[in-house]
Protein backbone atom coordinates (compact mmCIF):
# COMPACT_ATOMS: atom_id res chain seq x y z
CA UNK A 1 2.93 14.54 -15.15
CA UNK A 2 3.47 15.82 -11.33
CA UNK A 3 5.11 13.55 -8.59
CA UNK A 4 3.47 14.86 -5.36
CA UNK A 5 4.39 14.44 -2.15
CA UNK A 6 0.78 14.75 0.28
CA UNK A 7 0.97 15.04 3.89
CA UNK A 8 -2.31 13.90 5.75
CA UNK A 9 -3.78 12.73 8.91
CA UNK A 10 -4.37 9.14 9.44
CA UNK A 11 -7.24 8.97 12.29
CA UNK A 12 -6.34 5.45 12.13
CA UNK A 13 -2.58 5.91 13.27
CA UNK A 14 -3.35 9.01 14.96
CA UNK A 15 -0.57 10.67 13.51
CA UNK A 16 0.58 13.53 10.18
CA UNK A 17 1.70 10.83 7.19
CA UNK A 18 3.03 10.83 3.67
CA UNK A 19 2.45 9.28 0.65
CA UNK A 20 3.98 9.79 -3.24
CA UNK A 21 1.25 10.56 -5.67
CA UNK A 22 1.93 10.46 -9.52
CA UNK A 23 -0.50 12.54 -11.45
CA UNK A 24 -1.14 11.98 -15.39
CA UNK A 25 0.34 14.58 -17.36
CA UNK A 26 -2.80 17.55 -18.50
CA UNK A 27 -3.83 15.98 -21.78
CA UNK A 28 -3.25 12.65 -20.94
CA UNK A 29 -6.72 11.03 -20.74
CA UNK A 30 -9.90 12.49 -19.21
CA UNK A 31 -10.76 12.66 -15.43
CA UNK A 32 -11.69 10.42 -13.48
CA UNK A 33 -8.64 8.08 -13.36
CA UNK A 34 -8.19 4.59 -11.83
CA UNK A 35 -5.62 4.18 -9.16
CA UNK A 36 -2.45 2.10 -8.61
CA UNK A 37 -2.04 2.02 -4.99
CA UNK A 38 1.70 1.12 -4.95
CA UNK A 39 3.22 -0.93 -1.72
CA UNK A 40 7.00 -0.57 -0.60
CA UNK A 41 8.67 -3.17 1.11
CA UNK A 42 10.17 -3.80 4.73
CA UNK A 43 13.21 -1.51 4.73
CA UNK A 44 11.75 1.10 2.45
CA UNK A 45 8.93 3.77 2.80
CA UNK A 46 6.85 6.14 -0.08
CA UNK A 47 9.58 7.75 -1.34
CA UNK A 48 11.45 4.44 -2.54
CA UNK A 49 9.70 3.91 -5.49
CA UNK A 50 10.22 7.12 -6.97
CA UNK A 51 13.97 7.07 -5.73
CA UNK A 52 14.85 3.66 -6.90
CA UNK A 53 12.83 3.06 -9.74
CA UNK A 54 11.96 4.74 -13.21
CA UNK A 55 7.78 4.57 -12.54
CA UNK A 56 7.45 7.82 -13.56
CA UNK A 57 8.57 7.20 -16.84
CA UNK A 58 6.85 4.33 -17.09
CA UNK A 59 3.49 5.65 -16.08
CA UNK A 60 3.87 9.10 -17.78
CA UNK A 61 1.59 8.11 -20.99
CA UNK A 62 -0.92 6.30 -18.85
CA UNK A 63 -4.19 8.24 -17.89
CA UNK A 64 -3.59 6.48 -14.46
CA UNK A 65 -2.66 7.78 -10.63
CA UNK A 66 -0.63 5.90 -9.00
CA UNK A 67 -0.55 6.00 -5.12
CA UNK A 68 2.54 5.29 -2.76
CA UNK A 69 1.96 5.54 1.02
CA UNK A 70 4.00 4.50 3.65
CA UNK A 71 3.43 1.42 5.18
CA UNK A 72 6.36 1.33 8.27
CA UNK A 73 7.35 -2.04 9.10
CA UNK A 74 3.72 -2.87 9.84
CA UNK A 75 3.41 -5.43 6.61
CA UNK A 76 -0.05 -3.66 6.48
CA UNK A 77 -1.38 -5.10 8.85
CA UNK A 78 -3.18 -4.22 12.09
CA UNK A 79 -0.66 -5.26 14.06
CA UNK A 80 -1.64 -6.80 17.48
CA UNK A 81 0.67 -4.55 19.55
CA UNK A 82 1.03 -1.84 17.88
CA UNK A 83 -0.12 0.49 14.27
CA UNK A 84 -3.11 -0.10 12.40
CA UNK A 85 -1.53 -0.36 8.98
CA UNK A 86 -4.46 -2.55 7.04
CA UNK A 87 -7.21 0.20 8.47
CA UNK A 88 -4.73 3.11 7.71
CA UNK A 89 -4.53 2.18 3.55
CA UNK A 90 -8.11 0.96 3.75
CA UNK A 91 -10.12 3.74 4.97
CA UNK A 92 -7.13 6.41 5.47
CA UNK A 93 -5.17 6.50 2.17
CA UNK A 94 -8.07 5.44 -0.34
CA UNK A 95 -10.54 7.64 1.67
CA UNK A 96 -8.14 10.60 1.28
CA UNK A 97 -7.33 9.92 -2.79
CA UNK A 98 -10.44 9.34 -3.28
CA UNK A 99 -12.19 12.38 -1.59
CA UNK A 100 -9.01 15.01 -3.20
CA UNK A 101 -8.19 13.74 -6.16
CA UNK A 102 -10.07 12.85 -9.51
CA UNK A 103 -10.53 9.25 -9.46
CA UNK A 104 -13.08 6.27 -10.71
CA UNK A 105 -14.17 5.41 -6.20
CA UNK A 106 -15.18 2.40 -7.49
CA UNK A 107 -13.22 -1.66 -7.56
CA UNK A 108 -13.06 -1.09 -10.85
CA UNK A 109 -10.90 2.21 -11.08
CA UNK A 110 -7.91 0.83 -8.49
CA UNK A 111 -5.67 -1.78 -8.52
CA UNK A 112 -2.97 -2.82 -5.57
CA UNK A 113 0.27 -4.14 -6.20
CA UNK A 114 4.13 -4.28 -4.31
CA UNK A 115 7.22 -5.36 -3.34
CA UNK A 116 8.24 -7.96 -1.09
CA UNK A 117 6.42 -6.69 2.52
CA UNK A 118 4.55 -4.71 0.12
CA UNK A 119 3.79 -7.76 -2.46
CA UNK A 120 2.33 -9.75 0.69
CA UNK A 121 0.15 -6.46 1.62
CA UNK A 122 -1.09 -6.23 -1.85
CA UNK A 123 -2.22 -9.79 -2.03
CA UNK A 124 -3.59 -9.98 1.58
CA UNK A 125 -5.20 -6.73 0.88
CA UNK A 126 -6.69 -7.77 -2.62
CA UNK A 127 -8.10 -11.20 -0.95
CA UNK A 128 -9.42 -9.73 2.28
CA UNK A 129 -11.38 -6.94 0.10
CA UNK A 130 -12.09 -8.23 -3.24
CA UNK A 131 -14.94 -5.39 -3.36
CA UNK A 132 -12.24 -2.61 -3.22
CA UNK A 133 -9.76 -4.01 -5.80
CA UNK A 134 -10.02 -5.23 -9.64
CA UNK A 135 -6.74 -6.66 -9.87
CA UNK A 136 -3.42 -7.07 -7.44
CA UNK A 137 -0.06 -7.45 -8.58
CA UNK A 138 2.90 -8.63 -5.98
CA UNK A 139 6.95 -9.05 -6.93
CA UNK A 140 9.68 -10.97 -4.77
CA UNK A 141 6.06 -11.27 -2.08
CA UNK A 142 7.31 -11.89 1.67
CA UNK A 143 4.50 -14.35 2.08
CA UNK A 144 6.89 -16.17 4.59
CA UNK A 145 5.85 -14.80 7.64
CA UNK A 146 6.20 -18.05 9.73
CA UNK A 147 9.89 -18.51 8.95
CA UNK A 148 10.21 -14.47 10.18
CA UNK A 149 8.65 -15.15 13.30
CA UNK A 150 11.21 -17.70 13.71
CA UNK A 151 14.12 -15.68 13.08
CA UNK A 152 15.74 -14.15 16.54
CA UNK A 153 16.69 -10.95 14.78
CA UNK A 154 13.09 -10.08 13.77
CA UNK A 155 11.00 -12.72 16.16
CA UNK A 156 9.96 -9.96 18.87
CA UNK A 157 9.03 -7.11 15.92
CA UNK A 158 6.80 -9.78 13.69
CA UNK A 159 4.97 -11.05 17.08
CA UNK A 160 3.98 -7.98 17.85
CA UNK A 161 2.44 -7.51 14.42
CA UNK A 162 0.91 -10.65 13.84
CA UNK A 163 0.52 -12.73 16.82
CA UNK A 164 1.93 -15.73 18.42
CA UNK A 165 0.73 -17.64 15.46
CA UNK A 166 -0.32 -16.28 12.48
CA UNK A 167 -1.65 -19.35 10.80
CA UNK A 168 -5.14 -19.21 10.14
CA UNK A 169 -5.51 -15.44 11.44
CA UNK A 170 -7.02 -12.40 10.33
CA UNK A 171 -3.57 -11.80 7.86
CA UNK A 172 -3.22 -15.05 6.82
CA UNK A 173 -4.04 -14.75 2.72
């Protein structure tokens, strides 16, 4: 098993990112692979999982890949005023795995889970493109994004990603 660490272009940030890749260890299963596109949470980015868990032990007798990018503080999203976070893992990261790296490009090879901003990305990701993922996974979700709005400390950063009022918007799961 390798931990990777791949530096890309996203044309949909317009800037050089990261991600973590796991790889299966040689002998583990047979190419292609499915994918476990792995979401970190607000105060975290793709090197969290692999600093703060064990996945690699945990994963290290699966045939699978598992996928961390970086997500910002953009609760991938495409934020109103500012990054394109949803389009970046969308067509960016899975565009990218899929085009270097042996994998089944198909719903049924990749799965999406994550961790609190992360767990709500997952989900809203999952629902908005059911033809991309076979199954989504979220832990501690931050699915309250009207009580953030609402808090001073973070009011001004969660307007600018989703709007004035999120209800019944394009990130609304």
């Amino acid at each position: 098993m390798a931990c990777a660490t791949l530096n890309f272009r996203s044309p949909a940030l317009v800037k050089a990112c990261s991600m973590n890749v796991i790889f299966p260890e040689i002998g583990v299963g047979e190419p292609p692979f499915p994918v476990f596109y792995l979401l970190h949470g607000l105060s975290d980015d793709h090197t969290s999982w692999a600093r703060r868990t064990s996945i690699e032990r945990y994963v290290a007798p699966l045939p699978l890949i598992v996928v961390m990018p970086d997500g910002g503080r953009g609760f991938y999203c495409d934020a109103v005023e500012g990054p394109a976070y949803e389009r970046h893992v969308i067509e960016d990261v899975i565009g990218f795995v899929d085009r270097t790296c042996q994998t089944i490009p198909e719903r049924k090879g990749r799965v999406i889970g994550g961790l609190s901003m992360g767990g709500y990305g997952a989900l809203k990701l999952a629902l908005k493109f059911p033809h991309l993922f076979c199954s989504a996974v979220a832990h501690s979700s931050a699915f309250d994004v009207r009580r953030r709005i609402e808090h001073p400390e973070m009011s001004a950063e969660m307007r600018r990603i989703f709007g004035l009022s999120p209800a019944g918007g394009p990130d609304d799961p």
